[in-house]
Protein backbone atom coordinates (compact mmCIF):
# COMPACT_ATOMS: atom_id res chain seq x y z
CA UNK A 1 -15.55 14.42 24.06
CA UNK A 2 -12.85 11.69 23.22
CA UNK A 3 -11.38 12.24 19.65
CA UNK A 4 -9.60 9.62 17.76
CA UNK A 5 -7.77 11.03 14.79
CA UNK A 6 -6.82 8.20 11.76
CA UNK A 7 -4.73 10.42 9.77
CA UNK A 8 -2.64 9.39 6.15
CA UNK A 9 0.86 10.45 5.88
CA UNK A 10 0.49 9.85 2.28
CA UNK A 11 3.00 7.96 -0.40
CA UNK A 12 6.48 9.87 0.03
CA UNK A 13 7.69 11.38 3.24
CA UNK A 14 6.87 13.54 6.36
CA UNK A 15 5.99 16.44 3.51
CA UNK A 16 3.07 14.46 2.21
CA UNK A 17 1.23 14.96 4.92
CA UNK A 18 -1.76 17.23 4.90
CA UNK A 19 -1.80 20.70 6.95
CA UNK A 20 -4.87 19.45 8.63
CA UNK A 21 -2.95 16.25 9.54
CA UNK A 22 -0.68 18.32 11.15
CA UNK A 23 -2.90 20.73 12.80
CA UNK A 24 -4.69 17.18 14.66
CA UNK A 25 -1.42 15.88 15.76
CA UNK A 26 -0.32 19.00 17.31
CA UNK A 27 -3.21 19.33 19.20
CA UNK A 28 -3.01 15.42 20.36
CA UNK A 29 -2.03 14.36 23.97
CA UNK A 30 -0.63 11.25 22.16
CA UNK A 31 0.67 9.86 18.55
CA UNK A 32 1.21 6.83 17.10
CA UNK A 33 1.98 5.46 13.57
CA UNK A 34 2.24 1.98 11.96
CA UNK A 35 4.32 1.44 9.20
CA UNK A 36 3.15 -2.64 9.10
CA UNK A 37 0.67 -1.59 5.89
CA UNK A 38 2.82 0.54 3.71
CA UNK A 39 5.96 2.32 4.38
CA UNK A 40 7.57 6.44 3.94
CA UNK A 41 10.99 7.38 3.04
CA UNK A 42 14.13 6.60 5.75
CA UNK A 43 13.85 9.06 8.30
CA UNK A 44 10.67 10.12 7.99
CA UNK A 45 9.35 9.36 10.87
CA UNK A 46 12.22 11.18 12.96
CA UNK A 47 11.50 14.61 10.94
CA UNK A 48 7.51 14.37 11.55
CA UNK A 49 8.60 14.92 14.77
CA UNK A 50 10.82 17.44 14.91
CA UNK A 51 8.24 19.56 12.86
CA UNK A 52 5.46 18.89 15.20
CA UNK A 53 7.26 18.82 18.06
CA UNK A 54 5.87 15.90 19.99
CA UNK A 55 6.68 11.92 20.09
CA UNK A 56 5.79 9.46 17.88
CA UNK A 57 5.16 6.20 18.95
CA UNK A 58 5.48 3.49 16.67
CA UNK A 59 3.74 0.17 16.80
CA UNK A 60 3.45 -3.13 15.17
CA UNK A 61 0.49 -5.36 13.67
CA UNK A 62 0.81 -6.94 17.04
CA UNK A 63 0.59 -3.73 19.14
CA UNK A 64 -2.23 -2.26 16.88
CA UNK A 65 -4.51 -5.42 16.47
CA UNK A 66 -3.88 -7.13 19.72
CA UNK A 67 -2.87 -4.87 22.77
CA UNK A 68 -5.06 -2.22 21.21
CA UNK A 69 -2.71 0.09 22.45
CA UNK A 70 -4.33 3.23 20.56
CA UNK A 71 -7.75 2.83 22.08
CA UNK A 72 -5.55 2.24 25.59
CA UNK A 73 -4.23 5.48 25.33
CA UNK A 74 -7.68 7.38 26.08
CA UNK A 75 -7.47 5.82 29.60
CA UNK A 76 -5.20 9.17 30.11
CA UNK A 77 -5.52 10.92 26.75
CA UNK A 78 -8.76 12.65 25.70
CA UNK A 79 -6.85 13.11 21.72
CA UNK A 80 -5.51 10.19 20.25
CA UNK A 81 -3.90 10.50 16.43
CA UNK A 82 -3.26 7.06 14.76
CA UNK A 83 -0.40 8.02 11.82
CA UNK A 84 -0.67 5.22 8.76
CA UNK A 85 1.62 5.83 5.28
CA UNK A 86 -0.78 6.16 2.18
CA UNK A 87 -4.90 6.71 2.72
CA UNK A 88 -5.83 5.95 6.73
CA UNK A 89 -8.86 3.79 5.65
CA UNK A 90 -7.36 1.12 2.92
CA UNK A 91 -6.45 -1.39 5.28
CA UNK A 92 -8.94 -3.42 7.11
CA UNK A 93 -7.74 -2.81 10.73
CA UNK A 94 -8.00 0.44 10.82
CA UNK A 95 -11.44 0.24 9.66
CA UNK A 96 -11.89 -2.15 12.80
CA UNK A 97 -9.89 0.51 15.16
CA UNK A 98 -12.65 3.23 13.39
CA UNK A 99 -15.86 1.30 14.38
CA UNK A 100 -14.74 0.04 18.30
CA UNK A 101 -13.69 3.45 19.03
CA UNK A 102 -17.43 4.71 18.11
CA UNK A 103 -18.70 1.57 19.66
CA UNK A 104 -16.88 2.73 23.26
CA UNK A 105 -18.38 6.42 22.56
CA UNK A 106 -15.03 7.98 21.12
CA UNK A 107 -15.51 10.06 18.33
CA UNK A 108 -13.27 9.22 15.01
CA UNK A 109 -11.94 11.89 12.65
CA UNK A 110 -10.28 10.94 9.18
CA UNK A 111 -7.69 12.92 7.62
CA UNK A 112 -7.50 11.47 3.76
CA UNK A 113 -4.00 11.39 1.75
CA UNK A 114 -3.00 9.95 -1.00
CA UNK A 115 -2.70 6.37 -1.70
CA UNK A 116 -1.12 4.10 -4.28
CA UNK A 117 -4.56 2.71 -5.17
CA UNK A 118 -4.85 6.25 -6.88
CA UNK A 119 -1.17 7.07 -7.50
CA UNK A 120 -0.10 4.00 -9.26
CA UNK A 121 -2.61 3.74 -12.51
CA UNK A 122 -2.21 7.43 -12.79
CA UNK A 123 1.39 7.44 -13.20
CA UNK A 124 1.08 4.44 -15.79
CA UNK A 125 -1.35 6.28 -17.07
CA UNK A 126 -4.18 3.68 -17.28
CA UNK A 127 -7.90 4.42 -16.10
CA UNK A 128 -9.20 3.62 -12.66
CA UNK A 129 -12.35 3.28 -13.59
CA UNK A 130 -11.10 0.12 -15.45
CA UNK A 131 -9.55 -1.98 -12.48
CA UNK A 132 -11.05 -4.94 -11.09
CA UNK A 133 -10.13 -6.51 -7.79
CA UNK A 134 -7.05 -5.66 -6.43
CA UNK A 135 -4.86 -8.57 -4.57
CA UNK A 136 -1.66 -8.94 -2.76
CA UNK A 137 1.19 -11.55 -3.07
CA UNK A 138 1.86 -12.92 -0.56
CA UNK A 139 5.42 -14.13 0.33
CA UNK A 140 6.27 -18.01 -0.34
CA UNK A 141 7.16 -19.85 2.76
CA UNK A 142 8.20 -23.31 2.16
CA UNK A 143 4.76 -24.98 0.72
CA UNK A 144 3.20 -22.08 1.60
CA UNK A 145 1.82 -20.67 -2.04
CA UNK A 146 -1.70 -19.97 -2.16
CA UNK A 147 -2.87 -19.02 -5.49
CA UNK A 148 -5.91 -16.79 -5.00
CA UNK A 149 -4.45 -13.65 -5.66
CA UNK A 150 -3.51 -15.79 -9.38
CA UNK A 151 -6.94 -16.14 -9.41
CA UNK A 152 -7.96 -12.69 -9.03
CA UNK A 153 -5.58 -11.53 -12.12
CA UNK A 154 -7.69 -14.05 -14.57
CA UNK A 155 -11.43 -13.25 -13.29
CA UNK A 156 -9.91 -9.40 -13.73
CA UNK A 157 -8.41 -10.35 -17.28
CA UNK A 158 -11.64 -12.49 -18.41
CA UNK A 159 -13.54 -9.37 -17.78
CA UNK A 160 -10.61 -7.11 -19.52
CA UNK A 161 -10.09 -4.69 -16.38
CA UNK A 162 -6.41 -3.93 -15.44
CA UNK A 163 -5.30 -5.63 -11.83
CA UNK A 164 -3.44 -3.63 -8.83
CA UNK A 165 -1.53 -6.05 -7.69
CA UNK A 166 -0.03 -5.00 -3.93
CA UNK A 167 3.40 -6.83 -2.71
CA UNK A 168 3.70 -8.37 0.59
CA UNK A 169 5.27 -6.14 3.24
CA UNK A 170 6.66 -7.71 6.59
CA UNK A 171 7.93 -4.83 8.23
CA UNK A 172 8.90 -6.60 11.42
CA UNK A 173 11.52 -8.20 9.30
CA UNK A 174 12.55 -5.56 7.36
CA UNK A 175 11.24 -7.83 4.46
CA UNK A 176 9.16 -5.70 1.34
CA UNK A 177 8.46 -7.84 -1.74
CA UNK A 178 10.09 -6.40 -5.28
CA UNK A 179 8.04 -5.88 -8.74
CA UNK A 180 10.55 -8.73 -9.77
CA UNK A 181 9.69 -11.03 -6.96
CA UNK A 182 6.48 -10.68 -7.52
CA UNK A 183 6.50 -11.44 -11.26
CA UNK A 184 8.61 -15.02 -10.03
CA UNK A 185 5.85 -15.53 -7.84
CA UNK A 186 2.97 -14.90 -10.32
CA UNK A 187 4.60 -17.22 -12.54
CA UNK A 188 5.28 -20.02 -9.60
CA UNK A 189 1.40 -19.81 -9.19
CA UNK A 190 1.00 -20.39 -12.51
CA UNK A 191 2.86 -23.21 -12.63
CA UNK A 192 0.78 -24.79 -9.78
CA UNK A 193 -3.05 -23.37 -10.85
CA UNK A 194 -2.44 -23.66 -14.86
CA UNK A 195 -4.97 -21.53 -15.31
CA UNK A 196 -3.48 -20.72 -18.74
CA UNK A 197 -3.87 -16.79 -18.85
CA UNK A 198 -0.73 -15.61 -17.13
CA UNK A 199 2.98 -16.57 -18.58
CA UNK A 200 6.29 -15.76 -19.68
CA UNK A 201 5.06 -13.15 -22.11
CA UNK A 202 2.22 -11.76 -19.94
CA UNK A 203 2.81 -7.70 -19.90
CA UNK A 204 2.85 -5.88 -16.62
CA UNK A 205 3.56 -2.92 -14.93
CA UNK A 206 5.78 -2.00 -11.81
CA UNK A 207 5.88 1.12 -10.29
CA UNK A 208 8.21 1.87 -8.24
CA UNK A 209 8.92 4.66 -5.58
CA UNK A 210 5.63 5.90 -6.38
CA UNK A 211 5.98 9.58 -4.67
CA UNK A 212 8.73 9.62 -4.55
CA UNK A 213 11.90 11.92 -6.30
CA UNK A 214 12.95 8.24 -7.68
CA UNK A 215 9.63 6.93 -9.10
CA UNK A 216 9.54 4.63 -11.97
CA UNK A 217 7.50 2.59 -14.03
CA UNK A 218 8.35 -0.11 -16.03
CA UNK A 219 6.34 -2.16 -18.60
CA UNK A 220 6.87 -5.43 -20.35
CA UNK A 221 6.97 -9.22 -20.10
CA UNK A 222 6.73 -10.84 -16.73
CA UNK A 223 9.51 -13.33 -18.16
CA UNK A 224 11.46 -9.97 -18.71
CA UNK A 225 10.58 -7.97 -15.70
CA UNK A 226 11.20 -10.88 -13.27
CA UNK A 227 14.97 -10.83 -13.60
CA UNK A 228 15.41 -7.10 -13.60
CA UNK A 229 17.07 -4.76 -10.38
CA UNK A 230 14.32 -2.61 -9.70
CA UNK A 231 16.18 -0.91 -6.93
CA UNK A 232 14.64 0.14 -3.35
CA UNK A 233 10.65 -0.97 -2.20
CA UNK A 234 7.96 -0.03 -1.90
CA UNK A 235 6.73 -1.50 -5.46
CA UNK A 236 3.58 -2.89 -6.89
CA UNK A 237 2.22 -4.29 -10.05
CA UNK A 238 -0.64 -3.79 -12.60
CA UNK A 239 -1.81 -6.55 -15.06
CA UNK A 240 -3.87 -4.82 -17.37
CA UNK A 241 -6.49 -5.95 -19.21
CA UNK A 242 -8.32 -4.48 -22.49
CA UNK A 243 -5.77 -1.22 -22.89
CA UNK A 244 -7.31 2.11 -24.43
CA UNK A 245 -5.60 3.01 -26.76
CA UNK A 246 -4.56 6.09 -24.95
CA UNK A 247 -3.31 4.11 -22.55
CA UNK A 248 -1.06 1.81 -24.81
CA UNK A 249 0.27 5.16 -25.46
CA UNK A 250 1.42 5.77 -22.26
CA UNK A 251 3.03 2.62 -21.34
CA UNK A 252 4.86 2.48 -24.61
CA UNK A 253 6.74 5.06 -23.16
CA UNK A 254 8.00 2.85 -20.27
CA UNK A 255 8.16 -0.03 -22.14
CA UNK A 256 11.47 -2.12 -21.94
């Protein structure tokens, strides 16, 4: 039977993934990876392959959503892995890729891996069981500024659960939003919605690098975090809402 292998490469580099992950993609007739979601350490791509000794075949949103390229493959492939950074199911086109590959009588493995929905609130140190919705900023372009993910933050605050916040990511342009662009663009929303819950002295969290040898977090004022060099993507954000007080603790210690 056709096998169609969605496995996570986790948050850091070609080391993150798992040794089942490894053990699918060696015995694949073909491989392919999108980076369009999330994105691994330079180079890590290059060494994936040299440990399991086959090509990698990259594709874009285009190639993945469109041309469905990875369900093309079986025409001459009876394995097929699909490579993603962070968890393989957290992104809704994969989920789609999952379902019409059962739908044409393929059968669909998952290998799991870590993902920042986990890895961020546990290196702030705040509880997942108290997020809310999570949202992602989008980039402004021109009048382009929707304010729903604003939106998101407040119902999430109202209700006093902490918000992931995930930053835009146009690989095909080697664009990846910053913590600090975000918190300009958070506060550009505001000025447009007036909601009246997020502002200047609205605390946040970035995390940056999460996975990575580099990884930070920093917490304080949106005002303040907005004009600070957070160094290399990827990044996110948490807004949090009512903090434990175990976990003002914690980001006291990153507190700027």
């Amino acid at each position: 039977m056709k096998r169609l292998t969605l496995i996570g490469l986790g948050i850091s580099n070609e080391r993150s993934v798992t040794l089942q992950g490894l053990d699918r993609m060696r015995e694949a007739d073909a491989i392919f990876a999108e980076f369009f979601t999330s994105m691994l350490e330079e180079g890590s791509l290059g060494r994936l392959e040299e440990i399991v000794g086959k090509r990698i075949i990259l594709l874009d949103r285009r190639e993945v959503e469109e041309e469905e390229l990875v369900i093309g493959a079986f025409d001459e492939s009876d394995r097929v892995c699909l490579l993603t950074a962070g968890d393989p199911l957290t992104a809704t086109t994969h989920q789609e890729l999952r379902f019409d590959a059962i739908g044409r009588g393929i059968e669909v493995e998952i290998v799991h891996s870590a993902s920042i929905f986990h890895a961020a609130a546990g290196l702030a140190g705040l509880q997942h069981y108290k997020f809310g919705r999570t949202t992602t900023l989008p980039f402004p372009e021109g009048d382009f500024l929707p304010t729903s993910p604003l939106d998101i933050v407040m119902e999430n605050m109202e209700r006093g659960l902490h918000t992931l916040v995930l930053l835009d990511i146009q690989a095909d342009r080697s664009r990846y939003m910053t913590a600090s662009e975000g918190c300009g663009v958070l506060l550009r929303m505001e000025l447009k919605r007036r909601g009246g819950m997020i502002g200047e002295a609205t605390m946040a969290v970035a995390v940056l690098r999460a996975g990575r040898k580099d990884w930070k977090v920093i917490y304080g004022e949106i005002g303040k975090l907005k004009g600070v060099d957070m160094g290399a993507p990827p990044h996110c954000l948490m807004i949090p809402g009512n903090l434990h007080f175990a976990e003002q603790e914690a980001l006291d210690h990153f507190k700027v």
